[in-house]
Structure formats: C-alpha cells, structure tokens
Protein backbone atom coordinates (compact mmCIF):
# COMPACT_ATOMS: atom_id res chain seq x y z
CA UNK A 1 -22.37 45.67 54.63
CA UNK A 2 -18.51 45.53 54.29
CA UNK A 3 -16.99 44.86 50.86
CA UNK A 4 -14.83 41.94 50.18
CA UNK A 5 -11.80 43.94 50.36
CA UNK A 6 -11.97 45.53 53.54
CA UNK A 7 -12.64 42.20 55.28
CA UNK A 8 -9.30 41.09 53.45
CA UNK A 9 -7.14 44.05 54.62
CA UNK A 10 -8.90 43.47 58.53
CA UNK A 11 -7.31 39.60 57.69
CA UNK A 12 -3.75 40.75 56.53
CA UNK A 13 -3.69 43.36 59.47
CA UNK A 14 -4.16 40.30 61.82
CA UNK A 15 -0.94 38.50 60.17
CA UNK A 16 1.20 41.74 60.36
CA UNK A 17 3.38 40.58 63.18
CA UNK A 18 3.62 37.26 62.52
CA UNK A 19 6.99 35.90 61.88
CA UNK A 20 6.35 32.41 60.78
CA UNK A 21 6.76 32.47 57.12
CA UNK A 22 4.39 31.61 54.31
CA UNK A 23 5.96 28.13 54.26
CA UNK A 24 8.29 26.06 55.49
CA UNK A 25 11.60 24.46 53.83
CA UNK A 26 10.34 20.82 53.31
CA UNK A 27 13.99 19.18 54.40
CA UNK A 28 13.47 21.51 57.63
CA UNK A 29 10.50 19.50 58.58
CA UNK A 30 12.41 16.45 56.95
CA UNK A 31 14.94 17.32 59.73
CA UNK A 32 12.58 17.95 62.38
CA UNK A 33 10.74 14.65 61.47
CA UNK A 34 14.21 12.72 62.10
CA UNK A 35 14.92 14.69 65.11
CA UNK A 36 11.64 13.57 66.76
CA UNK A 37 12.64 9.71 65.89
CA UNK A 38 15.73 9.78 66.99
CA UNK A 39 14.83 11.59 70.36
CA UNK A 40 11.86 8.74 70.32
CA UNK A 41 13.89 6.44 70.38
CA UNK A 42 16.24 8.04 72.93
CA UNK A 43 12.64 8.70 75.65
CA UNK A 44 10.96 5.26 74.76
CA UNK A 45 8.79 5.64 78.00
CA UNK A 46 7.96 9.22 77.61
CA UNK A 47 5.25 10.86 75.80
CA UNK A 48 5.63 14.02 73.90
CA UNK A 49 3.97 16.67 76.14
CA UNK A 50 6.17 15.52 78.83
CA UNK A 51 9.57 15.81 76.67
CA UNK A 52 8.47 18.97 75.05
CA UNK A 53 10.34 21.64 76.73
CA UNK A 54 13.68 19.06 76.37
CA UNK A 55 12.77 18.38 72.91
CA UNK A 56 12.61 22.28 71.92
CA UNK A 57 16.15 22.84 73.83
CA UNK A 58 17.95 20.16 72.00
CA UNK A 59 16.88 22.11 68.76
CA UNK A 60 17.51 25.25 69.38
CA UNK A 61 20.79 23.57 70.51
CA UNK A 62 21.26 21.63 67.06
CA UNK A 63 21.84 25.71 66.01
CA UNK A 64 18.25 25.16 63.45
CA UNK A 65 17.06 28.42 62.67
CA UNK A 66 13.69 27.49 62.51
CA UNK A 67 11.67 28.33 65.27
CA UNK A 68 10.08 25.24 67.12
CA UNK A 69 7.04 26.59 66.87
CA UNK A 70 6.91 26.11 63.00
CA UNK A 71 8.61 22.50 63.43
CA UNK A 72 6.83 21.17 66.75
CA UNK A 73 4.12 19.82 64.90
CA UNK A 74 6.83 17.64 62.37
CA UNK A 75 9.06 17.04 65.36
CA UNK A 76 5.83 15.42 67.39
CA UNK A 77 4.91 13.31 64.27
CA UNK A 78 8.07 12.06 64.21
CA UNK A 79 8.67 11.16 67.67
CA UNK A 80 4.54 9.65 67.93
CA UNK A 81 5.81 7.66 64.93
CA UNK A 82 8.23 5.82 66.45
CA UNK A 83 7.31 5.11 69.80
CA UNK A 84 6.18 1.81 70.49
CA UNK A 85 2.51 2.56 71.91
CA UNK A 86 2.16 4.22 68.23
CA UNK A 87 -1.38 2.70 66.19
C-alpha cells in the first residue's frame, strides 16, 4: 500500500512540464470571450471546429500572450454564444 504522499508527489511529477499556469487572468478570458463574438459575428455560417486554426492565428496575431490553449475554451464560448444556431 502507498501512502498518501507518495501518490501526491507521482501527481505533481505529472504537472512538472506543464506551462499553463495555476489560473488564468479573468479579463484574459474576458478578452478571449469578446474575441470569439466578434469573430462570430465576422464567420456567421461557420462553426467553431472549422474556424479554429483561423481563430488561434488572429490571436496570436492580436500579440496576447496567453497561449490559445488556455483561452480556446473562453474564445469557443464566446463565438457559440453568438452565433445564430446558438440554444
């Protein structure tokens, strides 16, 4: 039987080399909510898995320093949100 502690060092060994921090800045994903309702309304007949890839370029172009995978999920909300075909 393993003791509590050794099954939380085998946990924090496992999130070593992640680089997505503990949190994120709430008025990032404020931003990255916006971003995906303006871009909405900007790919009206498009769905988000098909303007992915042109969604994360026009970040990363917008010079955000976060990294789309910690925003994709705000950014997707966002655009989902404001498309018509939204329930």
């Amino acid at each position: 039987m393993t003791k509590a502690s050794d099954d939380t060092e085998v946990v924090l060994d496992r999130f070593e080399d992640m680089t997505q921090p503990p949190s994120i800045d709430p008025a990032t994903l404020r931003r990255a909510m916006r971003y995906g309702q303006n871009a909405a309304t900007k790919f009206r007949d498009q769905d988000f898995n098909t303007m992915e890839s042109e969604l994360r370029a026009g970040w990363i172009l917008k010079g955000e320093l976060a990294e789309w995978d910690w925003v994709r999920d705000a950014v997707r909300l966002g655009f989902e949100q404001s498309s018509p075909d939204a329930e």
